[in-house]
C-alpha atoms as a PDB file:
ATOM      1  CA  UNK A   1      85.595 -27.494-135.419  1.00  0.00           C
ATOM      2  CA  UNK A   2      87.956 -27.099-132.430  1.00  0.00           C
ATOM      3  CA  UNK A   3      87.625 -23.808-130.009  1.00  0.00           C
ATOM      4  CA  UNK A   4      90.274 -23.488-127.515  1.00  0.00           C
ATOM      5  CA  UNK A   5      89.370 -22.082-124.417  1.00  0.00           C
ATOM      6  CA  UNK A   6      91.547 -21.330-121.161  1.00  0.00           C
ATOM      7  CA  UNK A   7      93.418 -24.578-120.296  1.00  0.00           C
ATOM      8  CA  UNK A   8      90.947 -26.817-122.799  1.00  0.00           C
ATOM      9  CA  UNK A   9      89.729 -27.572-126.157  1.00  0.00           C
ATOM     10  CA  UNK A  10      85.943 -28.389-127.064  1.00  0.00           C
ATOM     11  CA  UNK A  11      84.895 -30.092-130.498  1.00  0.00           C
ATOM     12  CA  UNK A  12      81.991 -27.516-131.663  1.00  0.00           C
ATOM     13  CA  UNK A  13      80.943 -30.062-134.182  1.00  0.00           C
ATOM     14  CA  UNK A  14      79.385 -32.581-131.622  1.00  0.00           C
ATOM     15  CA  UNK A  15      76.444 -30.460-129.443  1.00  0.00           C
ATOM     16  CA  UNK A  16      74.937 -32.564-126.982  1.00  0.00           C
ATOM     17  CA  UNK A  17      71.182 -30.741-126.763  1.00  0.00           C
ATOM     18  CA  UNK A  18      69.598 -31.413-123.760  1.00  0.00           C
ATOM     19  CA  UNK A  19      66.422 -29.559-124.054  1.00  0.00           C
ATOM     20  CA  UNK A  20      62.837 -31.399-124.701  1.00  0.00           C
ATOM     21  CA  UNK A  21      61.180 -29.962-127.920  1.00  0.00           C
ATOM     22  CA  UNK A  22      58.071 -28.523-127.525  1.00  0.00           C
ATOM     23  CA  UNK A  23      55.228 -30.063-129.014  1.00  0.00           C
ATOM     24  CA  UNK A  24      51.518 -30.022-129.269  1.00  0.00           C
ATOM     25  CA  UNK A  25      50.979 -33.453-129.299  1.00  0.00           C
ATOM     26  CA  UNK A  26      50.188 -36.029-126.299  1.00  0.00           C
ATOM     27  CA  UNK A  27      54.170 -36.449-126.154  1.00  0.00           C
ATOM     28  CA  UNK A  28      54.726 -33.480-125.081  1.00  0.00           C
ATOM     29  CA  UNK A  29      55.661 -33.413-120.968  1.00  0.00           C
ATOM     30  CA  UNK A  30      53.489 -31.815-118.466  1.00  0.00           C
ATOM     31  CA  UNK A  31      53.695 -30.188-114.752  1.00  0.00           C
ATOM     32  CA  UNK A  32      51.124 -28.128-112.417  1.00  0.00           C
ATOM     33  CA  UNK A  33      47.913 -29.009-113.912  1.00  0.00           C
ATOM     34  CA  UNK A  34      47.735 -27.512-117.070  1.00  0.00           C
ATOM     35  CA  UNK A  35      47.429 -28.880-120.645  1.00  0.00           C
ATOM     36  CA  UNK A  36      49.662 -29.595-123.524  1.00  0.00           C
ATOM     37  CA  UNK A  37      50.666 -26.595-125.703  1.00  0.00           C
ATOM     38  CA  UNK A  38      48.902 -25.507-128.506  1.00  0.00           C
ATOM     39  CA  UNK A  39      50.147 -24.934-131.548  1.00  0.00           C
ATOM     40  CA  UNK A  40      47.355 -23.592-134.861  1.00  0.00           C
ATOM     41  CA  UNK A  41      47.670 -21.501-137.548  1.00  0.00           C
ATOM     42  CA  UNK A  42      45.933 -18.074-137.343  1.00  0.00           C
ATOM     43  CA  UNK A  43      42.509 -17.969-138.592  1.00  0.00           C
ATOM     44  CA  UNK A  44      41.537 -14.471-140.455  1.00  0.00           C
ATOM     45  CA  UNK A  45      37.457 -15.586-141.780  1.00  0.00           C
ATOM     46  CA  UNK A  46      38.116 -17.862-144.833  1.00  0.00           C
ATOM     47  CA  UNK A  47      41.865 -17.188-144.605  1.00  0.00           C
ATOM     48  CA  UNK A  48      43.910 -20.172-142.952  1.00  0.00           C
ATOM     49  CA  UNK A  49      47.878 -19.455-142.064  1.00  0.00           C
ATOM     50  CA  UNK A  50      48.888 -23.297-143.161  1.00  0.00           C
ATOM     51  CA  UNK A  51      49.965 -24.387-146.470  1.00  0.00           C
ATOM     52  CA  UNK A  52      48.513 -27.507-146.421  1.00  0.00           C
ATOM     53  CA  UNK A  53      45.056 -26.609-146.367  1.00  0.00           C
ATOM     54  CA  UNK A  54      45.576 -24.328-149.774  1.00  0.00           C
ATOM     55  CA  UNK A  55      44.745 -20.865-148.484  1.00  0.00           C
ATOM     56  CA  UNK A  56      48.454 -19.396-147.151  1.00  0.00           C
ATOM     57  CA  UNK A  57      51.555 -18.834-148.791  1.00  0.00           C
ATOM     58  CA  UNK A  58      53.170 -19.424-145.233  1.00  0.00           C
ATOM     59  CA  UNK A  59      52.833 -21.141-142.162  1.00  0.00           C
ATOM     60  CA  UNK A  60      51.523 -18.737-139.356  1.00  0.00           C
ATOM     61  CA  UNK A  61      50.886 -20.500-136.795  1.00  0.00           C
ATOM     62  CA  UNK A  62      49.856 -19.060-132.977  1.00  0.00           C
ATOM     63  CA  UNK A  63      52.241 -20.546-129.850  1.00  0.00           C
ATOM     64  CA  UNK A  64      49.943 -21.073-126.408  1.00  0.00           C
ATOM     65  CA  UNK A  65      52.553 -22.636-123.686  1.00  0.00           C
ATOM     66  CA  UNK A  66      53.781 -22.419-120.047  1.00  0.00           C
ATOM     67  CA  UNK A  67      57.756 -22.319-119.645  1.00  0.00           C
ATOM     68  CA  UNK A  68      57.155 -23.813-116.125  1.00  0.00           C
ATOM     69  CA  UNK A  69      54.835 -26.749-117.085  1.00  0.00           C
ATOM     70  CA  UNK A  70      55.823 -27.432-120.536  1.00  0.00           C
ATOM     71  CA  UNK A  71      59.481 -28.367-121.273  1.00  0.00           C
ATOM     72  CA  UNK A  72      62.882 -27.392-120.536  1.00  0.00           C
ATOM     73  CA  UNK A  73      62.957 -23.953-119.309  1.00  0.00           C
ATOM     74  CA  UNK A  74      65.640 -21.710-117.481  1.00  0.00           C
ATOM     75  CA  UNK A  75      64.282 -19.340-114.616  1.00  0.00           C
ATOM     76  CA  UNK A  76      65.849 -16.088-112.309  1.00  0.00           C
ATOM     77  CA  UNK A  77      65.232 -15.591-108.696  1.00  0.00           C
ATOM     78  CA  UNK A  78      61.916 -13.447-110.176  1.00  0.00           C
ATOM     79  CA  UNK A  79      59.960 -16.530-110.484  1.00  0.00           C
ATOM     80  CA  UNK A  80      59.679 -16.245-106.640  1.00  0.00           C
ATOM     81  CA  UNK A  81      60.349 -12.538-106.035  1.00  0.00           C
ATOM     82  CA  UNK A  82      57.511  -9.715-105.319  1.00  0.00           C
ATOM     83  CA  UNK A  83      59.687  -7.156-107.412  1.00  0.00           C
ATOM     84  CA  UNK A  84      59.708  -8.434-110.903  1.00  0.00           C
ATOM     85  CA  UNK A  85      63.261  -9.814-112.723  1.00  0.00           C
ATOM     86  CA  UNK A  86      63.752 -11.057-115.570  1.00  0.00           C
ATOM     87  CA  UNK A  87      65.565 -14.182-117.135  1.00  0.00           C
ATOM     88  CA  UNK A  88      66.086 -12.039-120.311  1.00  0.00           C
ATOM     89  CA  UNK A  89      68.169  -9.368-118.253  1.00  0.00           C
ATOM     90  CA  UNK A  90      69.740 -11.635-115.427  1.00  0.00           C
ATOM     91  CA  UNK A  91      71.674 -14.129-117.758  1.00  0.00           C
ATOM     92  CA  UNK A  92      73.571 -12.051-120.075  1.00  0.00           C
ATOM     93  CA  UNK A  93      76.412 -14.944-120.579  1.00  0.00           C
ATOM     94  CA  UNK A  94      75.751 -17.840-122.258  1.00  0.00           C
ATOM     95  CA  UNK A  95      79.159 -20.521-122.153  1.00  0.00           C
ATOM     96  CA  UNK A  96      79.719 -21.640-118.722  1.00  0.00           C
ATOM     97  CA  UNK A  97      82.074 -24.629-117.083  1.00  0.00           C
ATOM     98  CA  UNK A  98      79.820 -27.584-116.314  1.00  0.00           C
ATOM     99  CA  UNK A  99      79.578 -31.070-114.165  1.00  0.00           C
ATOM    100  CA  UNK A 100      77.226 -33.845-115.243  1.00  0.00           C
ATOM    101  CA  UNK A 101      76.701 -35.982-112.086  1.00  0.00           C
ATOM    102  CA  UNK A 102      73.503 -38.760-111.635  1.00  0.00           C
ATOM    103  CA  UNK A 103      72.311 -39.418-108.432  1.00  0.00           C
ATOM    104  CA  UNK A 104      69.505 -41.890-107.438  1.00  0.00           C
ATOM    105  CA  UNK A 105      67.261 -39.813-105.076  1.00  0.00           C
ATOM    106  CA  UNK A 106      67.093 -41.475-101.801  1.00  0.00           C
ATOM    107  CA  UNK A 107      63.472 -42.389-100.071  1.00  0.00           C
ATOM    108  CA  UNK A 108      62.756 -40.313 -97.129  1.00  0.00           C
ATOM    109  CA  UNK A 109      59.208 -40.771 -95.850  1.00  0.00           C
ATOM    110  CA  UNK A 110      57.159 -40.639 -98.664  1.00  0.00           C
ATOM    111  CA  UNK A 111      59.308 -38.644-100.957  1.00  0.00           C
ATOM    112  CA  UNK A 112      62.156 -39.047-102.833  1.00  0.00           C
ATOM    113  CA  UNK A 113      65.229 -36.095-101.927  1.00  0.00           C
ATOM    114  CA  UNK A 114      68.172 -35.921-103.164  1.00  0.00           C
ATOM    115  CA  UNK A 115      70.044 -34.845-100.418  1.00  0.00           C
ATOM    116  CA  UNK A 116      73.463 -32.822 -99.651  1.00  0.00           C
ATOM    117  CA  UNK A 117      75.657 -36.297 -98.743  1.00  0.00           C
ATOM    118  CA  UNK A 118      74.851 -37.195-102.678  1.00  0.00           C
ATOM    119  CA  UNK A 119      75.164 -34.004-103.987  1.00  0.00           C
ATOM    120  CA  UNK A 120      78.396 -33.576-102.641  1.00  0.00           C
ATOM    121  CA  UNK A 121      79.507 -37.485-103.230  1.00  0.00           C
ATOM    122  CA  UNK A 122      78.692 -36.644-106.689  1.00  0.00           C
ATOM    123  CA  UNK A 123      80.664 -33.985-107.601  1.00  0.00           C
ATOM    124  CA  UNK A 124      83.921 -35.072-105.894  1.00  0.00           C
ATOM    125  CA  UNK A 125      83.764 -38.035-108.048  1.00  0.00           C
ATOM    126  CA  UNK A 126      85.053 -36.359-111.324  1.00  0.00           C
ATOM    127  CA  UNK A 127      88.221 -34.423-111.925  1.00  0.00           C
ATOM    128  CA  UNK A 128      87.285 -30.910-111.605  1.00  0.00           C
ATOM    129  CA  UNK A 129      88.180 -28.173-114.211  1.00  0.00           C
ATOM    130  CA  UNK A 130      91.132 -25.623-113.294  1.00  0.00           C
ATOM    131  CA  UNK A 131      88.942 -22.975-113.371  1.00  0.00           C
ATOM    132  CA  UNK A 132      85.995 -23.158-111.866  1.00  0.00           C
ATOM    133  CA  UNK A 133      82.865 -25.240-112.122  1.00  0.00           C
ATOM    134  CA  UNK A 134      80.213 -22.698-113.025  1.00  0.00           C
ATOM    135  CA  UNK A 135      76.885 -24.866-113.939  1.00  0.00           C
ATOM    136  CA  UNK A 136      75.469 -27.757-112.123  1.00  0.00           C
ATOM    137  CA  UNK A 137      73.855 -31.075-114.362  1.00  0.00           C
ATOM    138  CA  UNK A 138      71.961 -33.618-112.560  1.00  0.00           C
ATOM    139  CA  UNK A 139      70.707 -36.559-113.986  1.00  0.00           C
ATOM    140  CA  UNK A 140      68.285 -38.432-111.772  1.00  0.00           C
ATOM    141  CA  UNK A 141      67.875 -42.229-111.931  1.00  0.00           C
ATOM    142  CA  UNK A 142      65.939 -44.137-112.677  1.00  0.00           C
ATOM    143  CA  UNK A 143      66.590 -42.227-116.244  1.00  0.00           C
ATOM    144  CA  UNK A 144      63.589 -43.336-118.764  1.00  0.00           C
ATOM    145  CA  UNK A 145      63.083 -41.753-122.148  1.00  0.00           C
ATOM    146  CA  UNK A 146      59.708 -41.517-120.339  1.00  0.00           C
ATOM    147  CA  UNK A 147      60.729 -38.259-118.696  1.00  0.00           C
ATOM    148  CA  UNK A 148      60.537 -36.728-122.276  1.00  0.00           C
ATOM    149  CA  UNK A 149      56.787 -37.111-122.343  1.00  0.00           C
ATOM    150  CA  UNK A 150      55.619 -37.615-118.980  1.00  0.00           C
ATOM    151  CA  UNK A 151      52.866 -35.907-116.897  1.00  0.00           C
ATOM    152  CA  UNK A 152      53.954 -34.766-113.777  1.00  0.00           C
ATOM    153  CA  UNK A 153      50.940 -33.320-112.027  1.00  0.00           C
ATOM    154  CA  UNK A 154      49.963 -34.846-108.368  1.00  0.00           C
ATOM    155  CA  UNK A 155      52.657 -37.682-108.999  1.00  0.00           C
ATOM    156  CA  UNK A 156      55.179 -36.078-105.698  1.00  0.00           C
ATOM    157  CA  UNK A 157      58.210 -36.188-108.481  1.00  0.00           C
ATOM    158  CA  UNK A 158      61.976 -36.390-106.593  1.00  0.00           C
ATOM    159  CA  UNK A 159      63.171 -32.869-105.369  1.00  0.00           C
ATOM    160  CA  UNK A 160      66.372 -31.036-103.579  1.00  0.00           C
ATOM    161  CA  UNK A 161      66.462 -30.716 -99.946  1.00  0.00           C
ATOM    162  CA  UNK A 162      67.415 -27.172 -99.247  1.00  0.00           C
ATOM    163  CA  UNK A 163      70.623 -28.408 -97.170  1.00  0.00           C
ATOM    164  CA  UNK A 164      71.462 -29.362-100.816  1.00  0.00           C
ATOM    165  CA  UNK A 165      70.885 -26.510-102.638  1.00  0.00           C
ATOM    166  CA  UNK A 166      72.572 -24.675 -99.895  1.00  0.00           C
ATOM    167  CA  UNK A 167      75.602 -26.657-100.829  1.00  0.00           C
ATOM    168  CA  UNK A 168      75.492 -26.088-104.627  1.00  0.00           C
ATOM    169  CA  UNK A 169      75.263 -21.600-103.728  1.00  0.00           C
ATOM    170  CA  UNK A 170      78.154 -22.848-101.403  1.00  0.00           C
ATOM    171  CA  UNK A 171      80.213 -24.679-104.262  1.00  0.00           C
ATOM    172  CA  UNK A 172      79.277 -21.521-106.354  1.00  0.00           C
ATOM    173  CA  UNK A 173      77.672 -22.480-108.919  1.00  0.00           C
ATOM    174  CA  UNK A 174      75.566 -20.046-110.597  1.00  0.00           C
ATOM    175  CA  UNK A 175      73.977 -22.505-113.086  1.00  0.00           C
ATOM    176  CA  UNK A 176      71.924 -25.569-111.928  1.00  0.00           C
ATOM    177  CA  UNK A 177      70.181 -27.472-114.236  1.00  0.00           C
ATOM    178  CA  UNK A 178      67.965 -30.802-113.417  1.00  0.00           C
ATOM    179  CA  UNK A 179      65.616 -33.180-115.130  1.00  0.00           C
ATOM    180  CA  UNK A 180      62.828 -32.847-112.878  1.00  0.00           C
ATOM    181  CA  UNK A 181      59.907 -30.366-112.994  1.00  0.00           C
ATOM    182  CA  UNK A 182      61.188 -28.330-110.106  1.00  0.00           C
ATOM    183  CA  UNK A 183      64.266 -28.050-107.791  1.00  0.00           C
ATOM    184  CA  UNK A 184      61.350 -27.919-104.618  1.00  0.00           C
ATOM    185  CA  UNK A 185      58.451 -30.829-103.636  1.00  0.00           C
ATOM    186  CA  UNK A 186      55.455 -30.336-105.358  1.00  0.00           C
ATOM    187  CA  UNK A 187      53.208 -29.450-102.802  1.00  0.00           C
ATOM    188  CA  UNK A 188      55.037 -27.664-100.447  1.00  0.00           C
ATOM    189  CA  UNK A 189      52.914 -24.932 -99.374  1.00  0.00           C
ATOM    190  CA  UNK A 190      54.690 -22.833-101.133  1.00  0.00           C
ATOM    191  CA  UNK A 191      57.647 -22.992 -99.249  1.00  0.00           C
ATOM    192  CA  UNK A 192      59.893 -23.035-102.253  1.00  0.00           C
ATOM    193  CA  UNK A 193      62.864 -23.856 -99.810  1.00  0.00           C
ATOM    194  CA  UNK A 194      65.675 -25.328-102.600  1.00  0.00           C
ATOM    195  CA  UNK A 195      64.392 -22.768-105.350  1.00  0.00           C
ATOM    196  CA  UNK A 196      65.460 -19.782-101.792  1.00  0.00           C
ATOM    197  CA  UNK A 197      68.274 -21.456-100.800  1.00  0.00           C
ATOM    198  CA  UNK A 198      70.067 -21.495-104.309  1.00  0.00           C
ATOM    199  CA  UNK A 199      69.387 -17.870-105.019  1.00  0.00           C
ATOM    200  CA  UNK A 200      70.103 -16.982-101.390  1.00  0.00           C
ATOM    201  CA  UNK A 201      66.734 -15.261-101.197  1.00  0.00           C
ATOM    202  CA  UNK A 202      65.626 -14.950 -97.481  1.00  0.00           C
ATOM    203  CA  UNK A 203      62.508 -12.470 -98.218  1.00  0.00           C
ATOM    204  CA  UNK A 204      60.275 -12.651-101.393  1.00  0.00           C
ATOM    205  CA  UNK A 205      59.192  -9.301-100.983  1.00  0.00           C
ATOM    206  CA  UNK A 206      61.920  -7.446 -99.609  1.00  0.00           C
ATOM    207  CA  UNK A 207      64.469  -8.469-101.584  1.00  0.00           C
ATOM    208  CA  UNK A 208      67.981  -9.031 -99.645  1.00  0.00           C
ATOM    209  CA  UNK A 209      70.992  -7.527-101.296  1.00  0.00           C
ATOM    210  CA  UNK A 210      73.070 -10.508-101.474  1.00  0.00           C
ATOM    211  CA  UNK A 211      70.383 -12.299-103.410  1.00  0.00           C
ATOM    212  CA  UNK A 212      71.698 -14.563-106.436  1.00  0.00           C
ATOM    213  CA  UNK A 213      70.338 -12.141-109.479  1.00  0.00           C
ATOM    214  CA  UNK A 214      72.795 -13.778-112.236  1.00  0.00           C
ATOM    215  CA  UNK A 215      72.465 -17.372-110.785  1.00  0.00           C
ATOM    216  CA  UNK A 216      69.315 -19.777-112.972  1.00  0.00           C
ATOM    217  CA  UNK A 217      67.819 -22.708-112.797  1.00  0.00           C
ATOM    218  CA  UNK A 218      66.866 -24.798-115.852  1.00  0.00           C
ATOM    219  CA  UNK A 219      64.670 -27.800-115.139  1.00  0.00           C
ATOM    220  CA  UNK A 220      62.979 -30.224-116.990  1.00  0.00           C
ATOM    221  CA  UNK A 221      66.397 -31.167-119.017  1.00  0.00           C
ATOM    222  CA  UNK A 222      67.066 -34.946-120.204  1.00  0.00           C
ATOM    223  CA  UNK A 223      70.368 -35.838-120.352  1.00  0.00           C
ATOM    224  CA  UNK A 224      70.294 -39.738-122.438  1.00  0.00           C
ATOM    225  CA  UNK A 225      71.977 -42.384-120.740  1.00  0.00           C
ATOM    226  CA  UNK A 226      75.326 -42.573-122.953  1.00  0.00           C
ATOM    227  CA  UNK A 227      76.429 -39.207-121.959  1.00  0.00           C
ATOM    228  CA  UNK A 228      79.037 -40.023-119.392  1.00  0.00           C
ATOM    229  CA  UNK A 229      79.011 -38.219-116.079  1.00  0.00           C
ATOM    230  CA  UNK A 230      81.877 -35.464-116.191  1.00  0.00           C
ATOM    231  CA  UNK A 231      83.066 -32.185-117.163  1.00  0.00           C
ATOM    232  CA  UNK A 232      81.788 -30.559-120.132  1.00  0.00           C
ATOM    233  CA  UNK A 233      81.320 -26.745-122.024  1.00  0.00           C
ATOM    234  CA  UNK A 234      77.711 -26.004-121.459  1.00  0.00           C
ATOM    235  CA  UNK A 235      75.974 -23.618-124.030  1.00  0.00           C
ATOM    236  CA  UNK A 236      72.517 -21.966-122.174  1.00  0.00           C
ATOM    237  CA  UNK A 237      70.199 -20.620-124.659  1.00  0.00           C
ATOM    238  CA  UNK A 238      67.317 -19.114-124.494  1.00  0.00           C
ATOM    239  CA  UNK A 239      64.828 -17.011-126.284  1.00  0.00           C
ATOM    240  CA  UNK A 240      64.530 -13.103-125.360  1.00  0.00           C
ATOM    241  CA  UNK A 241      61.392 -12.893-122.968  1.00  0.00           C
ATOM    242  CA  UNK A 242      61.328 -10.621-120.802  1.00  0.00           C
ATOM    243  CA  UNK A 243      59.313 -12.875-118.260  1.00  0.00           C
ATOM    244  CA  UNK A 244      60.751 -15.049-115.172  1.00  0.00           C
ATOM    245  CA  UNK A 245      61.388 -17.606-117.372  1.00  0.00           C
ATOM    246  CA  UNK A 246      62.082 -18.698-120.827  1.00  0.00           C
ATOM    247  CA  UNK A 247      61.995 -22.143-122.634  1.00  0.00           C
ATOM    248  CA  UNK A 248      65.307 -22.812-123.359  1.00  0.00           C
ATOM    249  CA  UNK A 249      68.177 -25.390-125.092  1.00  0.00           C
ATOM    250  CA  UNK A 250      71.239 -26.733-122.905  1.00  0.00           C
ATOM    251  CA  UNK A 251      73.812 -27.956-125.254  1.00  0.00           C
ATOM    252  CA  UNK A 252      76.715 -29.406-123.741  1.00  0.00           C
ATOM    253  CA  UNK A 253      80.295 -30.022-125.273  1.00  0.00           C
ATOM    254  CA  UNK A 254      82.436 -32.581-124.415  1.00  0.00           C
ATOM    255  CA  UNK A 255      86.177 -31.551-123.099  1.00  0.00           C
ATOM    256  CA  UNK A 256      89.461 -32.538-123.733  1.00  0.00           C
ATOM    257  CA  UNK A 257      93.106 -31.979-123.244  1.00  0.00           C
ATOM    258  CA  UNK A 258      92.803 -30.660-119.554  1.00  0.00           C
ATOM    259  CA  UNK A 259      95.731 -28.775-118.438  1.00  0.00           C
END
């Protein structure tokens, strides 16, 4: 199924999902220090919501999970804000312009940052769209399946130096997603300097007025090896919380016939 849109045509039939499913098994990934989801059917005395065991009609099962710690998720500037926002009520569109670009973080002390010079490389590689580039993709390398399952917590994972997420409000793009935990270092002392610089938030409690309130960031994505860097018709979905943050599914779309 075709779609035309503006200057370009996207084949609806072939989604490229980018989310990590959420599971309550060992495979499921992990950040800040909690454990894996838990997923059980409801328990009313002899009365068992799962099929299976012979006592339910239906499966009724009971969801415990982070969005920050336990997959892809997409968060407003209220996961850092005093004032409380949320991602239900700041992204009200869902179909955005999007760049895929990898970058190999570069070693800087102990830490691996990817910084501004590679951001910027990055995204002049690829023809742009006509319009603009709304959303942001990066892939990090090295770019195991490993990142589907893996357990984050006190392992320093790569993160954005602010002068790069200055660079990507700059570029305006009001969609950033990444397959790393978080946009900021792990211990930072709660600094939270990329996750500030992106939204353009210069107090936490006294919220500026030219603060970012439509612009998200989605972490924790995995983007496979065989999708090619490039332009694409990015999908952002997410379930209706009305909380910071909600899990959610990046599907991309590949694009063609570029005016």
């Amino acid at each position: 199924m075709l779609a035309k849109i503006n200057n370009f045509e996207i084949d609806l039939s072939k989604p490229i999902d980018i989310s990590i499913p959420l599971t309550n098994t060992d495979e499921n990934p992990i950040a800040w220090y909690i454990e894996k989801p838990v997923i059980e059917p409801v328990v009313f005395g002899d009365w068992v919501g799962k099929v299976s065991e012979g006592k339910s009609s239906t499966n009724f099962n009971n969801i415990f999970f982070n969005p920050h710690g336990h997959g892809t998720h997409t968060e407003c500037l209220g996961h850092i804000t005093n004032d409380f926002y949320s991602i239900n009520q700041c992204l009200k569109q869902f179909f955005f312009t999007a760049k895929l670009i990898t970058i190999e973080s570069e070693k800087i002390g102990e830490d691996l940052v990817i910084t501004k010079k590679q951001v910027e490389k990055a995204m002049n590689i690829s023809t742009s769209f006509k319009t603009k580039t709304e959303a942001l993709i990066i892939r990090t390398l090295p770019n195991q399946a490993a990142k589907k399952s893996r357990k984050y917590s006190n392992t320093n994972p790569p993160y954005l130096s602010e002068e790069a997420a200055i660079f990507i409000r700059e570029s305006e793009i009001q969609h950033l997603l990444i397959d790393l935990p978080s946009v900021d270092r792990e211990h930072d002392e709660g600094k939270l300097l990329a996750h500030k610089a992106f939204w353009n938030v210069k107090d936490t409690y006294n919220l500026n007025p030219d603060a970012r309130l439509e612009a998200t960031i989605t972490e924790m994505v995995f983007v496979p090896d065989e999708i090619e860097d490039g332009n694409y018709f990015l999908n952002l979905q997410i379930a209706s919380f009305e909380n910071d943050a909600s899990p959610s599914k990046p599907v991309l779309y590949a694009v063609s016939n570029l005016k």
